[in-house]
C-alpha atoms as a PDB file:
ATOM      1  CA  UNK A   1     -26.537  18.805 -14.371  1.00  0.00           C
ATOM      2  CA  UNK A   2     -29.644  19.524 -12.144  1.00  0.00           C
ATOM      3  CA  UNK A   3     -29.464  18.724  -8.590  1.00  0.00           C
ATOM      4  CA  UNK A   4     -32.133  15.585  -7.344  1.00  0.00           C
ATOM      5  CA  UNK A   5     -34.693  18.062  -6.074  1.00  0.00           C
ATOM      6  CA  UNK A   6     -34.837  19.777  -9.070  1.00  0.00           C
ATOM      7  CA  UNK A   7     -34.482  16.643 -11.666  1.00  0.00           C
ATOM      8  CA  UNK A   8     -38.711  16.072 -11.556  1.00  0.00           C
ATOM      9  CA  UNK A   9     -39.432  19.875 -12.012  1.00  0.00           C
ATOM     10  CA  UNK A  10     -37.331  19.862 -14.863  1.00  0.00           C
ATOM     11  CA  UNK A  11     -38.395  17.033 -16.520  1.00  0.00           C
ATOM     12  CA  UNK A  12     -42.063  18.223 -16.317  1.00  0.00           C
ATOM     13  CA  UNK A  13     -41.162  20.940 -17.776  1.00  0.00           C
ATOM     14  CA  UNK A  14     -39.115  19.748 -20.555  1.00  0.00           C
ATOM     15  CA  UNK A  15     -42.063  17.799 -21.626  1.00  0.00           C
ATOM     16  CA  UNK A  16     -44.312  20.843 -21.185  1.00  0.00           C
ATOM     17  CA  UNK A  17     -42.129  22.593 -23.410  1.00  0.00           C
ATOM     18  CA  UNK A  18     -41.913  19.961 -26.431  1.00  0.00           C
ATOM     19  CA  UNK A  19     -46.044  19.987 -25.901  1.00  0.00           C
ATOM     20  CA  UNK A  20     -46.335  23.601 -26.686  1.00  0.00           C
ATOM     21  CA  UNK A  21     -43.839  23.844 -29.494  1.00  0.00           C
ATOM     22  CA  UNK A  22     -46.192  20.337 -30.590  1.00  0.00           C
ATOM     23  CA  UNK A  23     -49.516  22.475 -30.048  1.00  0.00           C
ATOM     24  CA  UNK A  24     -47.960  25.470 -31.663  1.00  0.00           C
ATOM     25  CA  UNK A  25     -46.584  23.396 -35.098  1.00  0.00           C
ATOM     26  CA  UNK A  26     -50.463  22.371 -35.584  1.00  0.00           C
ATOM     27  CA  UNK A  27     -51.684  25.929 -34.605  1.00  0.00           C
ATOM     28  CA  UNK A  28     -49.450  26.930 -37.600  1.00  0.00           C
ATOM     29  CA  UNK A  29     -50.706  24.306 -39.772  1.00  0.00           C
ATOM     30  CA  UNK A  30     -54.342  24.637 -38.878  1.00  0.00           C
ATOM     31  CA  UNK A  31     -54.087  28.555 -40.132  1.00  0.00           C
ATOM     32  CA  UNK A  32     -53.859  27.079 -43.502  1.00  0.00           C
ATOM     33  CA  UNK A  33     -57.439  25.122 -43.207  1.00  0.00           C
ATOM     34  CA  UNK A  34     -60.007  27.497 -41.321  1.00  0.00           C
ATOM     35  CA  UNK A  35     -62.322  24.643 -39.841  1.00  0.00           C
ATOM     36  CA  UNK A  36     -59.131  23.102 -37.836  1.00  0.00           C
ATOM     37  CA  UNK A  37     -58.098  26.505 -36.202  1.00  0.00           C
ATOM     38  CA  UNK A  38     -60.743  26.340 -33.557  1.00  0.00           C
ATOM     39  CA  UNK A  39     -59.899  22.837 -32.345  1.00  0.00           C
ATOM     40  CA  UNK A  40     -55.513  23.378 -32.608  1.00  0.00           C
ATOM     41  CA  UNK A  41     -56.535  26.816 -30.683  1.00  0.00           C
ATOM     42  CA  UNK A  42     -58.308  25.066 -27.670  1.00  0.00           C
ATOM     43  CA  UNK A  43     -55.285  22.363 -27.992  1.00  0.00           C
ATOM     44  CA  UNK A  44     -52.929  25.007 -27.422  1.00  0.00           C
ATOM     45  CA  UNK A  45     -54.587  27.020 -24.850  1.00  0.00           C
ATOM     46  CA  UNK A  46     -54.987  23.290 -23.051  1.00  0.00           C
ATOM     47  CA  UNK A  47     -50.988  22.961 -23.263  1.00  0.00           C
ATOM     48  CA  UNK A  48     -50.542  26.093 -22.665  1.00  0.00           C
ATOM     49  CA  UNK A  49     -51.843  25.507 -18.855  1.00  0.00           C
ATOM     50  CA  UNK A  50     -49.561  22.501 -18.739  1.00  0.00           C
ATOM     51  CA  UNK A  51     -46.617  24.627 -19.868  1.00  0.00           C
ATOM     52  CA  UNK A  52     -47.753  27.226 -16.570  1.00  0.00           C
ATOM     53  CA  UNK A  53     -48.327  24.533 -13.836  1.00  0.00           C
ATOM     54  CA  UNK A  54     -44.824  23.024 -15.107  1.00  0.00           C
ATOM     55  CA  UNK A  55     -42.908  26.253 -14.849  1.00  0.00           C
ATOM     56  CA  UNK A  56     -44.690  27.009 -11.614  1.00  0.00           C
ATOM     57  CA  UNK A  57     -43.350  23.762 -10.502  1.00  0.00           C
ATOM     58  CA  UNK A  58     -39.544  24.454 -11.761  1.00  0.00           C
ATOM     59  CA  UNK A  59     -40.040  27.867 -10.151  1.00  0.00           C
ATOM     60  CA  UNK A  60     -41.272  26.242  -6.309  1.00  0.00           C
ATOM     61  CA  UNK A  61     -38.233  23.212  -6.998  1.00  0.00           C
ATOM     62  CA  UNK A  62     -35.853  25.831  -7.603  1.00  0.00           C
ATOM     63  CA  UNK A  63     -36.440  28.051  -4.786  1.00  0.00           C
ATOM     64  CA  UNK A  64     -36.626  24.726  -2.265  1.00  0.00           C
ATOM     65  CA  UNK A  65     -33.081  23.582  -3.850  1.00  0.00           C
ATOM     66  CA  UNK A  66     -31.852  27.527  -3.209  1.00  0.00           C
ATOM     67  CA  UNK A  67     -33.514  27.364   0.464  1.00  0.00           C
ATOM     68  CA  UNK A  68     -31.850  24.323   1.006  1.00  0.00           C
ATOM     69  CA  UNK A  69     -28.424  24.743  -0.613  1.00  0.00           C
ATOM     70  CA  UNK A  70     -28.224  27.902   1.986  1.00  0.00           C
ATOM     71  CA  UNK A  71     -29.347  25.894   4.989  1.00  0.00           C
ATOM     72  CA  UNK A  72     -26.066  23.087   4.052  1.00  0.00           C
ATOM     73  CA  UNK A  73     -23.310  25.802   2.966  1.00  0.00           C
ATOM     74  CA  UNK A  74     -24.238  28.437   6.421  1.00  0.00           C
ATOM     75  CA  UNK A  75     -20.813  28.357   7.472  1.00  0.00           C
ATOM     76  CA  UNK A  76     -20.635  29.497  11.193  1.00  0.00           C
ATOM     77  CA  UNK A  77     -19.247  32.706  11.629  1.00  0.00           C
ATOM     78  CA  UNK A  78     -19.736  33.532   8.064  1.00  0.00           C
ATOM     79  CA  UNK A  79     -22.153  36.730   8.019  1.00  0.00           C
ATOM     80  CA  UNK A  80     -23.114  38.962   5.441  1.00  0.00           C
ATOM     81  CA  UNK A  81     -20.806  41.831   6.784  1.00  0.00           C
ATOM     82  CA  UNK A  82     -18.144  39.524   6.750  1.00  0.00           C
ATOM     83  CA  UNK A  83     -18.155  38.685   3.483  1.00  0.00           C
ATOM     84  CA  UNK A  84     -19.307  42.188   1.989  1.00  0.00           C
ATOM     85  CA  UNK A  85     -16.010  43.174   4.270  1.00  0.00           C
ATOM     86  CA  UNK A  86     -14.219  40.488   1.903  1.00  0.00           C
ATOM     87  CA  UNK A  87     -15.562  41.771  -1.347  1.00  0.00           C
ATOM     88  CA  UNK A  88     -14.495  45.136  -0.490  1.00  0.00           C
ATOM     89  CA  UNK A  89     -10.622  44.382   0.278  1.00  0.00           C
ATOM     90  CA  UNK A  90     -10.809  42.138  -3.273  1.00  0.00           C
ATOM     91  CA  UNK A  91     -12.010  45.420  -4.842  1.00  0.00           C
ATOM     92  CA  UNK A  92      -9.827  47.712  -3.112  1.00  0.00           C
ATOM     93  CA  UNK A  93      -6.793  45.858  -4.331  1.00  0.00           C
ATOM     94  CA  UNK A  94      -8.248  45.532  -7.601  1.00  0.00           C
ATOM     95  CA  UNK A  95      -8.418  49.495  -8.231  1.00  0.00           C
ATOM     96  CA  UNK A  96      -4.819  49.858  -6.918  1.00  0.00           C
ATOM     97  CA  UNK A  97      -3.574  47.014  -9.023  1.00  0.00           C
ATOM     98  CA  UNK A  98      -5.815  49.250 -12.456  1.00  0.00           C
ATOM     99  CA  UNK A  99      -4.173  52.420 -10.365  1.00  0.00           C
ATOM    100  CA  UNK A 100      -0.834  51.272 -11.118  1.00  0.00           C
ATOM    101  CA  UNK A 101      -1.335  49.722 -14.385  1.00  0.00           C
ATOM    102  CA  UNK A 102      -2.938  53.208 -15.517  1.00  0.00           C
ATOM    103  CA  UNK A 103       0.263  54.998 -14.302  1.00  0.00           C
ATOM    104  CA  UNK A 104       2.410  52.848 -16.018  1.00  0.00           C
ATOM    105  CA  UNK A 105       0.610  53.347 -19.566  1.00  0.00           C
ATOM    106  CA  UNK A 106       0.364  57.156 -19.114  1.00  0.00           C
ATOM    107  CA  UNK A 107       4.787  57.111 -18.519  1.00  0.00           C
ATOM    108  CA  UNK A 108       4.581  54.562 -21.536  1.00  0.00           C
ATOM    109  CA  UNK A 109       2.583  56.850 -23.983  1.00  0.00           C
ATOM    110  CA  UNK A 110       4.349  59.696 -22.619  1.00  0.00           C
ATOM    111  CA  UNK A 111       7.599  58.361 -23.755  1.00  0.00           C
ATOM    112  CA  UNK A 112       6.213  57.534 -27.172  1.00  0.00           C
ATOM    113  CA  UNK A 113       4.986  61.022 -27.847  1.00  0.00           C
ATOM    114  CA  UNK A 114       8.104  61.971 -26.829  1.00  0.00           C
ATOM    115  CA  UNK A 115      10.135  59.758 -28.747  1.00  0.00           C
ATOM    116  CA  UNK A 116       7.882  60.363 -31.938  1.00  0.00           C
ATOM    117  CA  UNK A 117       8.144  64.179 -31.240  1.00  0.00           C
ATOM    118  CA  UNK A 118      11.775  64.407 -31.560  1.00  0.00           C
ATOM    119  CA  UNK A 119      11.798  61.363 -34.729  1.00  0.00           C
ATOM    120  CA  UNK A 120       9.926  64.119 -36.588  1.00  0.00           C
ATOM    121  CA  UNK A 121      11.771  66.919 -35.497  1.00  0.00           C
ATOM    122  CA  UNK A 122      14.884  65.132 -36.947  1.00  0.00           C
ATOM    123  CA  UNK A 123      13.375  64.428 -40.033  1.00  0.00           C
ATOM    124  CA  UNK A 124      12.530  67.752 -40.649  1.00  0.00           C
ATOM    125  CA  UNK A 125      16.162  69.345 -39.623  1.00  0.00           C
ATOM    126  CA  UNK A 126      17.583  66.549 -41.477  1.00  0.00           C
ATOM    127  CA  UNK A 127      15.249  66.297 -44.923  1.00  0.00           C
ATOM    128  CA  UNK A 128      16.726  69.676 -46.128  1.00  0.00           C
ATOM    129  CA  UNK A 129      20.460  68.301 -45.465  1.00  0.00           C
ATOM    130  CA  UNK A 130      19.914  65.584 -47.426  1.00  0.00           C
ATOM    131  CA  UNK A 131      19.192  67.469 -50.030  1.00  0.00           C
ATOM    132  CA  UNK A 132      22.575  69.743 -50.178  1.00  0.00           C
ATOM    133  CA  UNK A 133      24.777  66.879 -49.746  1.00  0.00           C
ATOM    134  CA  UNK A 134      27.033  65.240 -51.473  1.00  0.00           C
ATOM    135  CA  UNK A 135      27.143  64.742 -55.136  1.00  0.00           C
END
């Protein structure tokens, strides 16, 4: 959902947007007939302007919604340092939490190798025993 300032810009270029792809389907269909391509060409290149001044206008909309969705969420005492300060203790607990996580898998696949070592160690000593048993 677009904010109220933005609503217009959008709309304009919505529109814009179904123009061109309009101007573009008869481009494509005057290719077929050669006398229509000039005229669907300068229709395009008309709608093509549109299609410009419209996103120009969603660009300046969107950068006055930005401008003024900063001015109403500047939260006093809130500066940049502060919250790069912020960031960094998120990340620094982040990469102790993977720290720990990566210790714990190397003990894990430790103990597998180990455990599979000595499964195929017993399989060998045994194999040969198996075969000299009983009757």
């Amino acid at each position: 959902m677009s904010s109220p300032p933005l609503s217009p810009a959008v709309a304009s270029a919505t529109a814009a947007f179904r123009q061109a792809l309009a101007a573009l389907r008869g481009l494509a269909k005057a290719l077929e007939k050669r006398r229509l391509v000039a005229s669907a060409l300068a229709e395009a290149k008309v709608v093509l302007c549109e299609a410009e001044a419209a996103l120009a206008g969603l660009e300046a909309a969107l950068v006055a919604a930005m401008a003024a969705a900063a001015r109403v969420t500047a939260v006093p005492g809130l500066s940049p340092e502060s919250l790069y300060q912020a960031l960094e203790a998120v990340a620094n607990a982040s990469a102790a939490e993977l720290k720990r996580e990566l210790s714990r898998n190397r003990r894990r696949r430790w103990g597998l190798w180990l455990g599979r070592t000595i499964a195929l160690v017993l399989m060998l000593l045994c194999a040969p025993l198996r075969e000299y048993g009983p009757v």
